[in-house]
C-alpha atoms as a PDB file:
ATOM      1  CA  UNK A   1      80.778  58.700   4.249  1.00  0.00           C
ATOM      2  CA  UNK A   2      81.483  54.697   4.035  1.00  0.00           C
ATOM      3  CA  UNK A   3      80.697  52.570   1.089  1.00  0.00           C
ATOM      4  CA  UNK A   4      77.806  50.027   2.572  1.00  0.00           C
ATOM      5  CA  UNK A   5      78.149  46.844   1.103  1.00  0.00           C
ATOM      6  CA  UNK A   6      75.182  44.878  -0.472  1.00  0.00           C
ATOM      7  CA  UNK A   7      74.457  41.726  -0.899  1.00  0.00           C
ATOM      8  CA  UNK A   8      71.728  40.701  -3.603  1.00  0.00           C
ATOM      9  CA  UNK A   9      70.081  36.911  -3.222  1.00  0.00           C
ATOM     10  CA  UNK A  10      70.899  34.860  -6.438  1.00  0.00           C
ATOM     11  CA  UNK A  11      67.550  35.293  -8.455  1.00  0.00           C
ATOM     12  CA  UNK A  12      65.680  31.846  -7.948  1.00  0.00           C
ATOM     13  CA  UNK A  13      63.598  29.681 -10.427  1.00  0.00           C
ATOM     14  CA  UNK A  14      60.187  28.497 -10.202  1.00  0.00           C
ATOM     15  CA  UNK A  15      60.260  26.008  -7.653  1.00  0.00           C
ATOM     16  CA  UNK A  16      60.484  21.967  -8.760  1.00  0.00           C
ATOM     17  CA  UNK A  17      56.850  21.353  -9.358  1.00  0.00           C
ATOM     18  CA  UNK A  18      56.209  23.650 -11.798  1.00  0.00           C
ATOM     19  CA  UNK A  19      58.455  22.411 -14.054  1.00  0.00           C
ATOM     20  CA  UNK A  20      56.450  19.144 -14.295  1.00  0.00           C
ATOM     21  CA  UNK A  21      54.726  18.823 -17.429  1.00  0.00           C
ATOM     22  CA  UNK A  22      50.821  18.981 -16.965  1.00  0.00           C
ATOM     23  CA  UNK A  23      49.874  15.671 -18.512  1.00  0.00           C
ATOM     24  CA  UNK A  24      52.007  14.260 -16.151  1.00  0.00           C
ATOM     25  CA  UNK A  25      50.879  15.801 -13.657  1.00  0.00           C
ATOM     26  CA  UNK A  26      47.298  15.611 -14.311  1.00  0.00           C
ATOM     27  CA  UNK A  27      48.024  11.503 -15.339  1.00  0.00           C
ATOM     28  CA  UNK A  28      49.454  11.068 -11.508  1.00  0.00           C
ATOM     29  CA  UNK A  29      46.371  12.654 -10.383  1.00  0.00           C
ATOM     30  CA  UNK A  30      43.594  10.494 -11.990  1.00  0.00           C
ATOM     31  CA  UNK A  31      45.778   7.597 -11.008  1.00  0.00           C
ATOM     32  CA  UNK A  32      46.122   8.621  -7.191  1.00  0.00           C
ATOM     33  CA  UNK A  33      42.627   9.624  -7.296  1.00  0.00           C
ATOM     34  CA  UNK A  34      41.413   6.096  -8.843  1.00  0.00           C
ATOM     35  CA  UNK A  35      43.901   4.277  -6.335  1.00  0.00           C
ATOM     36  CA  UNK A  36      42.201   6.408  -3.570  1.00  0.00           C
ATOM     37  CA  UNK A  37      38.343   6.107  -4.507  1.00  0.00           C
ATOM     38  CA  UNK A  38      39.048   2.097  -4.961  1.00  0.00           C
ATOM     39  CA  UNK A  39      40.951   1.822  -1.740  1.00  0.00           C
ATOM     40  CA  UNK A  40      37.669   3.670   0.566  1.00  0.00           C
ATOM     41  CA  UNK A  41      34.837   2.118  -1.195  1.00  0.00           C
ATOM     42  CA  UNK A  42      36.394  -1.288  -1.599  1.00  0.00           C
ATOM     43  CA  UNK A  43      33.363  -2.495  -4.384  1.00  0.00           C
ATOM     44  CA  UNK A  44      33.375  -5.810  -4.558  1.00  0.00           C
ATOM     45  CA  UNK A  45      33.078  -7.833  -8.349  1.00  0.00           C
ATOM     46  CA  UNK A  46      34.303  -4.365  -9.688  1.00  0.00           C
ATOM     47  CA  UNK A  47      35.997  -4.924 -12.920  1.00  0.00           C
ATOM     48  CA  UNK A  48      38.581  -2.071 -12.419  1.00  0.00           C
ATOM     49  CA  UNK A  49      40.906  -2.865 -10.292  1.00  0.00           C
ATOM     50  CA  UNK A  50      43.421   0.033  -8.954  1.00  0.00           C
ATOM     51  CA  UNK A  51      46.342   0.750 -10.506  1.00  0.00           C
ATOM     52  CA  UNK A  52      48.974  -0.515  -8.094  1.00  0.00           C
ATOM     53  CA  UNK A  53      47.025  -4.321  -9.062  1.00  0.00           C
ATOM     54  CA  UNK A  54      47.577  -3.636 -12.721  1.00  0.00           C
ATOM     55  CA  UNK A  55      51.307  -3.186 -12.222  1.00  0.00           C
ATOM     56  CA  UNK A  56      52.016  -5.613 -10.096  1.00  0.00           C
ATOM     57  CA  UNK A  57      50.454  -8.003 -12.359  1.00  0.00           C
ATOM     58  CA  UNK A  58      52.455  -6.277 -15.194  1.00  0.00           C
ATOM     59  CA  UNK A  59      55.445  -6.818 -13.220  1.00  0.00           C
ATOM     60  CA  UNK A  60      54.060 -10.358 -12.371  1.00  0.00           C
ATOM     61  CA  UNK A  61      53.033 -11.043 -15.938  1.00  0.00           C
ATOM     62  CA  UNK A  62      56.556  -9.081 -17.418  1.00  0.00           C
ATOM     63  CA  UNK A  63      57.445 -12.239 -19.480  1.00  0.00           C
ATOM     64  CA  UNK A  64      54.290 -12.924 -21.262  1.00  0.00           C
ATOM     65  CA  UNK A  65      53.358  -9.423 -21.869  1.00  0.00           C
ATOM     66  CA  UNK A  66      56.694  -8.794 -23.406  1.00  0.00           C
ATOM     67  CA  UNK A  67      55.988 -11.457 -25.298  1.00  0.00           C
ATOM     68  CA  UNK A  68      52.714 -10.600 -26.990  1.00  0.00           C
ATOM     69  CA  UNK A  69      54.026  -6.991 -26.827  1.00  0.00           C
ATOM     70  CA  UNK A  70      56.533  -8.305 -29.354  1.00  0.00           C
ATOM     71  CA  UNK A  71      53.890 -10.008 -31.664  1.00  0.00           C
ATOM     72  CA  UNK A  72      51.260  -7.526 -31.262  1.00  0.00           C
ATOM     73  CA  UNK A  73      53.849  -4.560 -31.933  1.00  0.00           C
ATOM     74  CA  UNK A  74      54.960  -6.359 -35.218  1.00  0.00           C
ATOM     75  CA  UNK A  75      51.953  -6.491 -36.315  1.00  0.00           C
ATOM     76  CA  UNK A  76      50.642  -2.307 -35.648  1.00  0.00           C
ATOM     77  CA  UNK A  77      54.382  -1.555 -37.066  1.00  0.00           C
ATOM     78  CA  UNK A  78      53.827  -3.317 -40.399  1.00  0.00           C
ATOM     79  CA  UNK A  79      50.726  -2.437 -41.413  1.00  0.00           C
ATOM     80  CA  UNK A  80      51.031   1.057 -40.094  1.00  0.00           C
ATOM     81  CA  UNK A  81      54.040   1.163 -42.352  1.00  0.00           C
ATOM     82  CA  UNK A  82      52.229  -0.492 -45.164  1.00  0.00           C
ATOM     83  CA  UNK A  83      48.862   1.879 -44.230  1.00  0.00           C
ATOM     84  CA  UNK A  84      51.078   5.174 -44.555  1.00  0.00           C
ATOM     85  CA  UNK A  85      52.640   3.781 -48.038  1.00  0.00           C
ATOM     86  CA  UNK A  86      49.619   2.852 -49.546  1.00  0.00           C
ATOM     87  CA  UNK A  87      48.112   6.020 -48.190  1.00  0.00           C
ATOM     88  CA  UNK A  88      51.021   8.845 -49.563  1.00  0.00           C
ATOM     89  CA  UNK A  89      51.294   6.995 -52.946  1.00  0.00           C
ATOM     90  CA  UNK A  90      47.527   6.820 -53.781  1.00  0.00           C
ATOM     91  CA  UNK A  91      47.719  10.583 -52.732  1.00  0.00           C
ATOM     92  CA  UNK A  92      50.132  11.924 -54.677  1.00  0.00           C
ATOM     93  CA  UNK A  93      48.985   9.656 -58.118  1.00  0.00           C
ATOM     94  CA  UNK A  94      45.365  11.352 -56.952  1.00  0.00           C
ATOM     95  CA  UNK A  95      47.319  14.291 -57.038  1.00  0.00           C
ATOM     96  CA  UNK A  96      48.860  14.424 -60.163  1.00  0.00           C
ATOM     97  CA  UNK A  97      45.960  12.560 -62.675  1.00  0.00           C
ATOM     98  CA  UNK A  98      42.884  13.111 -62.758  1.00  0.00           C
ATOM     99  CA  UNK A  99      41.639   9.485 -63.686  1.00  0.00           C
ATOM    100  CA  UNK A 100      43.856   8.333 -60.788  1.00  0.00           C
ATOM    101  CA  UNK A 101      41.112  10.742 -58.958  1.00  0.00           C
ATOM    102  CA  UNK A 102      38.095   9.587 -60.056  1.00  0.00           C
ATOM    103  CA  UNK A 103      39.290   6.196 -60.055  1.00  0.00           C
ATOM    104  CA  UNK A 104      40.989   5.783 -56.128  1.00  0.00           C
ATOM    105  CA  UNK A 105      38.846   8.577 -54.186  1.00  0.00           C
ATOM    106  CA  UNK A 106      35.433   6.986 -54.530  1.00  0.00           C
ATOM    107  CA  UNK A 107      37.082   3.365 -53.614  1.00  0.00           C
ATOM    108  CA  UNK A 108      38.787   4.849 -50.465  1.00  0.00           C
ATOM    109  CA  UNK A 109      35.669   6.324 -49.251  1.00  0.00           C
ATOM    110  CA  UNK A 110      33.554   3.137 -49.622  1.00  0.00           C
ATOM    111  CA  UNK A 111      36.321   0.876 -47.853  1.00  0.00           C
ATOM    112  CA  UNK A 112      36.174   3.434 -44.972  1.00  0.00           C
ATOM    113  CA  UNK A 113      32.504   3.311 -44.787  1.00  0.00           C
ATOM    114  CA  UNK A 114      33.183  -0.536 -44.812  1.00  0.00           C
ATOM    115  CA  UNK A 115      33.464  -1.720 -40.930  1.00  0.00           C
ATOM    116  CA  UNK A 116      36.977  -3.034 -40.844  1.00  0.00           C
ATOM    117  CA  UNK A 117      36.241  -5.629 -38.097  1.00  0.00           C
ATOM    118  CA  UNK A 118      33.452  -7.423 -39.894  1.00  0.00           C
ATOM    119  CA  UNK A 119      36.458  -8.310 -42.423  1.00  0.00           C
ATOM    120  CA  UNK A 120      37.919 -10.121 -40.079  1.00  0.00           C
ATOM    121  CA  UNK A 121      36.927 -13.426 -39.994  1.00  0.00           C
ATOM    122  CA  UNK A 122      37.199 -12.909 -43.736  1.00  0.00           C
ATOM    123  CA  UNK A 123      40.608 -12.129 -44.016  1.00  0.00           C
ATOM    124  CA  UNK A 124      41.041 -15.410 -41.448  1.00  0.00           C
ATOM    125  CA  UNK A 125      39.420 -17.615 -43.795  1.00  0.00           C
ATOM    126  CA  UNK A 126      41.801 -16.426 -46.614  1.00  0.00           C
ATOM    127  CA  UNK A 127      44.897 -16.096 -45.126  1.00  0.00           C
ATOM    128  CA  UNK A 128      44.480 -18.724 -42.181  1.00  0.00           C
ATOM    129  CA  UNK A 129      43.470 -18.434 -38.635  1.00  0.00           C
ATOM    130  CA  UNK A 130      46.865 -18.268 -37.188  1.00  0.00           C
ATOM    131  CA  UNK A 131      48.554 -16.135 -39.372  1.00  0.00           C
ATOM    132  CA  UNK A 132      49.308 -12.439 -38.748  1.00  0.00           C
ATOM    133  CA  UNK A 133      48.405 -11.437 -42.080  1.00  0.00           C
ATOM    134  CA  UNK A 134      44.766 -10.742 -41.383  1.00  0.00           C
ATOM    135  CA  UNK A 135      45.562  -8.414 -38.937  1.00  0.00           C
ATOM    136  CA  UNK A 136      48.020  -6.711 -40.805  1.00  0.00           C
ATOM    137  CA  UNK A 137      45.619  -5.905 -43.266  1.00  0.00           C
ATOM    138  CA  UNK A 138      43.505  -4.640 -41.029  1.00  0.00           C
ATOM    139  CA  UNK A 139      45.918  -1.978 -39.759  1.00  0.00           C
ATOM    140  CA  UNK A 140      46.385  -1.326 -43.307  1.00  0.00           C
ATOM    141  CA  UNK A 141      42.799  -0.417 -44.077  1.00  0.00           C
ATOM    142  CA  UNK A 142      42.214   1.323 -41.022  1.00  0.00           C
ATOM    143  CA  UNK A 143      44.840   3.780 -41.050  1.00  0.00           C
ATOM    144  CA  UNK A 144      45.187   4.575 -44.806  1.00  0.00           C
ATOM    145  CA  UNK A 145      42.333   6.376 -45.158  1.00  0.00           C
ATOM    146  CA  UNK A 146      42.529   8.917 -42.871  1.00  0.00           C
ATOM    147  CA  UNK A 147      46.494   9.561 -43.836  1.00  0.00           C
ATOM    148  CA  UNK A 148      45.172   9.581 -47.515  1.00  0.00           C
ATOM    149  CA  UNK A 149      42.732  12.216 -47.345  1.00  0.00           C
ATOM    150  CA  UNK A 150      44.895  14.620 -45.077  1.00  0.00           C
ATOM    151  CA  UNK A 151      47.624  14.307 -47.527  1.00  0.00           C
ATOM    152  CA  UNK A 152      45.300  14.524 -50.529  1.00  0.00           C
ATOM    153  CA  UNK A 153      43.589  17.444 -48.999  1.00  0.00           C
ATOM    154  CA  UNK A 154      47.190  19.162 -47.941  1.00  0.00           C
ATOM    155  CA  UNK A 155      48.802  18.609 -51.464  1.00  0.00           C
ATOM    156  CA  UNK A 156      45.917  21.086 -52.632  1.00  0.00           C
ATOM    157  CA  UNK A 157      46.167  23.530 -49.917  1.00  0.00           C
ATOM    158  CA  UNK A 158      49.874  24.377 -52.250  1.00  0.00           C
ATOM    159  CA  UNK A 159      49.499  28.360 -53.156  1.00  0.00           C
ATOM    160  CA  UNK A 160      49.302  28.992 -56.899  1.00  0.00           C
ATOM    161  CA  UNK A 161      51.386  31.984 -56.968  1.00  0.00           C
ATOM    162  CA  UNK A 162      54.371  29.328 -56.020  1.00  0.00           C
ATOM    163  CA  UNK A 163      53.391  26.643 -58.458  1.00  0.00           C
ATOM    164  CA  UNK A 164      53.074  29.471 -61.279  1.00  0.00           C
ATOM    165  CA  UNK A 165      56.515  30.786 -60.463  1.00  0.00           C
ATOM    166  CA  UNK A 166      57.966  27.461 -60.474  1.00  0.00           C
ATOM    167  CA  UNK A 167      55.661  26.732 -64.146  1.00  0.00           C
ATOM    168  CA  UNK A 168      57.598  30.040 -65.758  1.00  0.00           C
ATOM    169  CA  UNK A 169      61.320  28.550 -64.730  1.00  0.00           C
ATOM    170  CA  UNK A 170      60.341  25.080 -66.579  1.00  0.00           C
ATOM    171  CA  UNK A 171      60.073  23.280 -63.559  1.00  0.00           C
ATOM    172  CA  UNK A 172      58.377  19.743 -63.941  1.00  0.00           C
ATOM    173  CA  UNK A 173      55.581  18.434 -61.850  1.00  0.00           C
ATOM    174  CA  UNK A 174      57.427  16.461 -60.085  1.00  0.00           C
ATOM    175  CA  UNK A 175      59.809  18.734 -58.978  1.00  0.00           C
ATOM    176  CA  UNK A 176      56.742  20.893 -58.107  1.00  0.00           C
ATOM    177  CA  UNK A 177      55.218  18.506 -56.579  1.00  0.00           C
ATOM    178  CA  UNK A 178      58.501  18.048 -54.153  1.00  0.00           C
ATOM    179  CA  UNK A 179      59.153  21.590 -54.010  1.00  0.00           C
ATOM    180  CA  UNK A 180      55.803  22.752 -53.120  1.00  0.00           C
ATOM    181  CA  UNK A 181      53.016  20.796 -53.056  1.00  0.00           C
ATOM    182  CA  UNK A 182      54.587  18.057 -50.199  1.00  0.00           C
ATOM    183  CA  UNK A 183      56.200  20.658 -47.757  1.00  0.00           C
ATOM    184  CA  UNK A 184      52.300  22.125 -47.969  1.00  0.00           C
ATOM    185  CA  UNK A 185      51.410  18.926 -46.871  1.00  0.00           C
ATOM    186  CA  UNK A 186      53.305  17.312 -44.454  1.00  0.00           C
ATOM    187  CA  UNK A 187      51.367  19.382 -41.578  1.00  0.00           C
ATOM    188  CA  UNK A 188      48.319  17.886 -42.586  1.00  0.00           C
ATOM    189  CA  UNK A 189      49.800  14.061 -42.993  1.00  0.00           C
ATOM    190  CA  UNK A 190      51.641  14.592 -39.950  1.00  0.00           C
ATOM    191  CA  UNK A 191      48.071  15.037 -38.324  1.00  0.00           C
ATOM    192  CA  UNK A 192      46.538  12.368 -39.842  1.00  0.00           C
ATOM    193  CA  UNK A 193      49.980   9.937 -38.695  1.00  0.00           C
ATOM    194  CA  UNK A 194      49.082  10.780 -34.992  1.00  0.00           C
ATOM    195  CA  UNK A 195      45.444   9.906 -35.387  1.00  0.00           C
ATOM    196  CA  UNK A 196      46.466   6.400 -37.357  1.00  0.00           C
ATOM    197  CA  UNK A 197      49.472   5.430 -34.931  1.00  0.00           C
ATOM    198  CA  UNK A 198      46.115   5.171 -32.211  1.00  0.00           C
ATOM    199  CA  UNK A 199      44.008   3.549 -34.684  1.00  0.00           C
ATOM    200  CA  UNK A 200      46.909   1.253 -35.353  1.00  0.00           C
ATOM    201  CA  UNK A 201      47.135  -0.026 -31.798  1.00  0.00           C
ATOM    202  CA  UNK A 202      42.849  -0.448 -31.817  1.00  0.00           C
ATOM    203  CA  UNK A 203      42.614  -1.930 -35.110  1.00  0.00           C
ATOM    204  CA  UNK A 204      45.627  -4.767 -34.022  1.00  0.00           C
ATOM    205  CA  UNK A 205      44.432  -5.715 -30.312  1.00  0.00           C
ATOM    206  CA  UNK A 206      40.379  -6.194 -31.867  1.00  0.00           C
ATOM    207  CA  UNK A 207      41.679  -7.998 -35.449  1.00  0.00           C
ATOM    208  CA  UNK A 208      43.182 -10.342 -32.744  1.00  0.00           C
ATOM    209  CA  UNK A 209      40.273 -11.005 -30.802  1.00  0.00           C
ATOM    210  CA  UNK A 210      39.074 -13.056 -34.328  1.00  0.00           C
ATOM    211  CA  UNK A 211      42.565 -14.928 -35.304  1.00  0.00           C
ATOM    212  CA  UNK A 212      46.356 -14.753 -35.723  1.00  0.00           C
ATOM    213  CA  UNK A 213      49.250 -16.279 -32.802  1.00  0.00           C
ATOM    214  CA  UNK A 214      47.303 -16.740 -29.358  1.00  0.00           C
ATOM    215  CA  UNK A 215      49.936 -15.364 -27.366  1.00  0.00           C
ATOM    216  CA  UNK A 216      49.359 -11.756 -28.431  1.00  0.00           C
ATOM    217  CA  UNK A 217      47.768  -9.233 -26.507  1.00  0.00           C
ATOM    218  CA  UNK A 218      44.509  -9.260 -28.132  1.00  0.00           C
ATOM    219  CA  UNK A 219      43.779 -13.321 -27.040  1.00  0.00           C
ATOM    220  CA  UNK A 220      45.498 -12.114 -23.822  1.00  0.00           C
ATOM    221  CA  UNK A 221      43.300 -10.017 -22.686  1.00  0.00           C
ATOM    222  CA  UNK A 222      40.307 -11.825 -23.573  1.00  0.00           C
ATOM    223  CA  UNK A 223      41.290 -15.093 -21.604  1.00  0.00           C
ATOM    224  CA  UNK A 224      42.558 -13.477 -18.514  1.00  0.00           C
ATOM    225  CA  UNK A 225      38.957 -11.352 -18.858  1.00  0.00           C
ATOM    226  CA  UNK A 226      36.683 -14.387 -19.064  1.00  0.00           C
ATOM    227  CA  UNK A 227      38.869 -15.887 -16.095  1.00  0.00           C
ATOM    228  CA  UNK A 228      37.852 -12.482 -14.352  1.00  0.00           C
ATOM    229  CA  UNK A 229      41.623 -11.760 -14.210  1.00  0.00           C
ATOM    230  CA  UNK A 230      41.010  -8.730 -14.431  1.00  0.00           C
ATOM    231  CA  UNK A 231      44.365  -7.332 -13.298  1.00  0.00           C
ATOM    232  CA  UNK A 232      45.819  -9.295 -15.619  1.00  0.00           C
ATOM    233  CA  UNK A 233      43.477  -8.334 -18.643  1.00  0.00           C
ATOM    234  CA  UNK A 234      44.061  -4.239 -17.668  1.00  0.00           C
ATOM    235  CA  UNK A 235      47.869  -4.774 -17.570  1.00  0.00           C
ATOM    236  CA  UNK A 236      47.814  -6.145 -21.146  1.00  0.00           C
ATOM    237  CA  UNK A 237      45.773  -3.078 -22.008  1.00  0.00           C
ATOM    238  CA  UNK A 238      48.455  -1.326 -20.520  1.00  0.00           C
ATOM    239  CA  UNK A 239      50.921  -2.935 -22.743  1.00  0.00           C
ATOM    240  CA  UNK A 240      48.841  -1.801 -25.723  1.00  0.00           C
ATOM    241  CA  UNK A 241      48.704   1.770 -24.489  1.00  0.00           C
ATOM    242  CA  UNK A 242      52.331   2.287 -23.843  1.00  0.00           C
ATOM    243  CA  UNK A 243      53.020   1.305 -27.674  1.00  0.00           C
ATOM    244  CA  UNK A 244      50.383   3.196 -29.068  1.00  0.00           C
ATOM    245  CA  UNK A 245      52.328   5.927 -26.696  1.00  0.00           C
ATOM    246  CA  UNK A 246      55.354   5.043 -27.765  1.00  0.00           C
ATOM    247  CA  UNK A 247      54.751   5.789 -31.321  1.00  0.00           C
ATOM    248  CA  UNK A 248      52.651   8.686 -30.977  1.00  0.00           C
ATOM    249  CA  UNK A 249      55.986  10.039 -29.509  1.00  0.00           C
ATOM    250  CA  UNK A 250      58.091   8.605 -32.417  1.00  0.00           C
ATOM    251  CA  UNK A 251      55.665  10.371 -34.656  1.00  0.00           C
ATOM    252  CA  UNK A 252      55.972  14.153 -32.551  1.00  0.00           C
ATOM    253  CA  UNK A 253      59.584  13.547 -32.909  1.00  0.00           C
ATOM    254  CA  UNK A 254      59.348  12.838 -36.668  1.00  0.00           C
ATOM    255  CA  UNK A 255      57.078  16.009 -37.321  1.00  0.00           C
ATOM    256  CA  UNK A 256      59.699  18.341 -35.535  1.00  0.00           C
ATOM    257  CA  UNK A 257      62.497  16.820 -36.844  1.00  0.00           C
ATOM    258  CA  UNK A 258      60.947  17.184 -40.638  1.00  0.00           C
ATOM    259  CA  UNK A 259      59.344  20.714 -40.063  1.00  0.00           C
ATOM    260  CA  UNK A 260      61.404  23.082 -38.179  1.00  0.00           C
ATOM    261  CA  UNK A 261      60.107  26.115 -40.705  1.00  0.00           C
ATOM    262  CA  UNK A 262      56.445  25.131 -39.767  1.00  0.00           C
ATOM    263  CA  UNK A 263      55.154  28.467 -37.407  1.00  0.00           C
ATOM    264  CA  UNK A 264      53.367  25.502 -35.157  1.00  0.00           C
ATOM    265  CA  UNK A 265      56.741  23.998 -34.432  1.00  0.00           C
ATOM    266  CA  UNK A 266      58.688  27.376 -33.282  1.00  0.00           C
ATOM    267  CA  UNK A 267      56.012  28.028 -31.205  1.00  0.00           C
ATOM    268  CA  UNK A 268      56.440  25.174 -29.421  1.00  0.00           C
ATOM    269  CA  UNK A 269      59.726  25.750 -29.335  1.00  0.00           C
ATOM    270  CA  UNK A 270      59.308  29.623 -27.872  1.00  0.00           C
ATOM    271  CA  UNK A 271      58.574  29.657 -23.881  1.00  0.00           C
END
């Protein structure tokens, strides 16, 4: 008999769409839905207007809002940076003596019970109204806390059988400490770095609503509000969101690039 020939179709992937990731998808969704809803009811004196308003007046706005985006930016940067350095150091001295414990855990937890705001217009008073230090400080505060009790908390989550082995090979504390006790807790600060690089962005915009240069985002949004600008007020809020996005990424970025042993991050990695 003849040899039949057969052809087999080229195995095909998922088609386009599912390759999207969901937040995306979901974001494009609430956004066409919002544009939508706005568009049929047509409300008049709403406050929210739809989102192709708040990009054209980001687009219309690009100069100024790159402009406060600059000066607001510097100022969740530096005292996130400051926040996270204050944060790891008190943790690790808290860590390693126990007077450093009694000492810096019961003054961490009353500044956090302290509301940050209501400082302020104190802060203004000491460091001027126009200068950015106030709001720096701010940051500071409002992000250590959270980033020192992760890391304090993750530094004691170490397993003793480790530290005991590394005790009978004469290994200092420190190098314990390094060895063992940080890797234990990065996970933990690395949660704690996402929550603060949000409460970064919050604790900036508000501490600007009080003082520091008036072409930020925080004064910006407040004017263009109370001139019922309101596109113009949600596209500086927009602004704000895309850093706080921005560094939210930075930080995923950071975590994977520091832990690639951590079980979390391979599966993640694993489709």
């Amino acid at each position: 008999g003849g040899v039949t020939a057969t052809t087999t179709r080229p195995a095909t992937g998922p088609a386009w769409w599912t390759r999207i990731p969901p937040p995306v998808t979901a974001g494009v969704a609430i956004l066409a839905v919002w544009e939508g809803l706005l568009a049929a009811i047509r409300p008049e004196g709403f406050v929210l207007p739809p989102p192709s308003s708040i990009v054209g007046a980001l687009i219309g706005n690009a100069g100024a809002i790159w402009t406060g985006t600059r000066i607001t930016g510097w100022v969740i940067v530096s005292g996130l940076v400051a926040g996270v350095l204050v944060a790891v150091v008190a943790a690790l001295l808290v860590d390693r003596f126990r007077t450093a414990r009694e000492a810096i855990t019961p003054v961490a937890v009353a500044i956090n019970a302290v509301p940050i705001i209501a400082l302020a217009p104190v802060f203004n008073n000491w460091f001027g109204l126009t200068s950015q230090r106030s709001n720096q400080l701010i940051v500071l505060l409002l992000v250590s806390f959270p980033i020192f009790i992760n890391t304090v908390k993750g530094l004691s989550l170490a397993d003793p059988a480790q530290i005991e082995l590394m005790e009978s090979y004469a290994a200092s504390r420190w190098r314990i400490t390094r060895e063992v006790r940080i890797p234990t807790a990065l996970p933990l600060f690395f949660t704690a770095l996402k929550l603060a690089s949000s409460l970064a962005v919050i604790g900036a915009i508000v501490a600007e609503y009080f003082g520091g240069r008036q072409d930020a985002l925080g004064p910006m949004i407040t004017q263009a509000a109370g001139l019922t600008r309101y596109d113009d007020a949600w596209a500086a809020v927009l602004a704000g969101t895309l850093v706080g996005a921005v560094l939210y990424a930075l930080t995923v970025v950071a975590e994977r690039a520091v832990m690639p042993w951590h079980a979390t991050m391979r599966s993640n990695q694993n489709p």
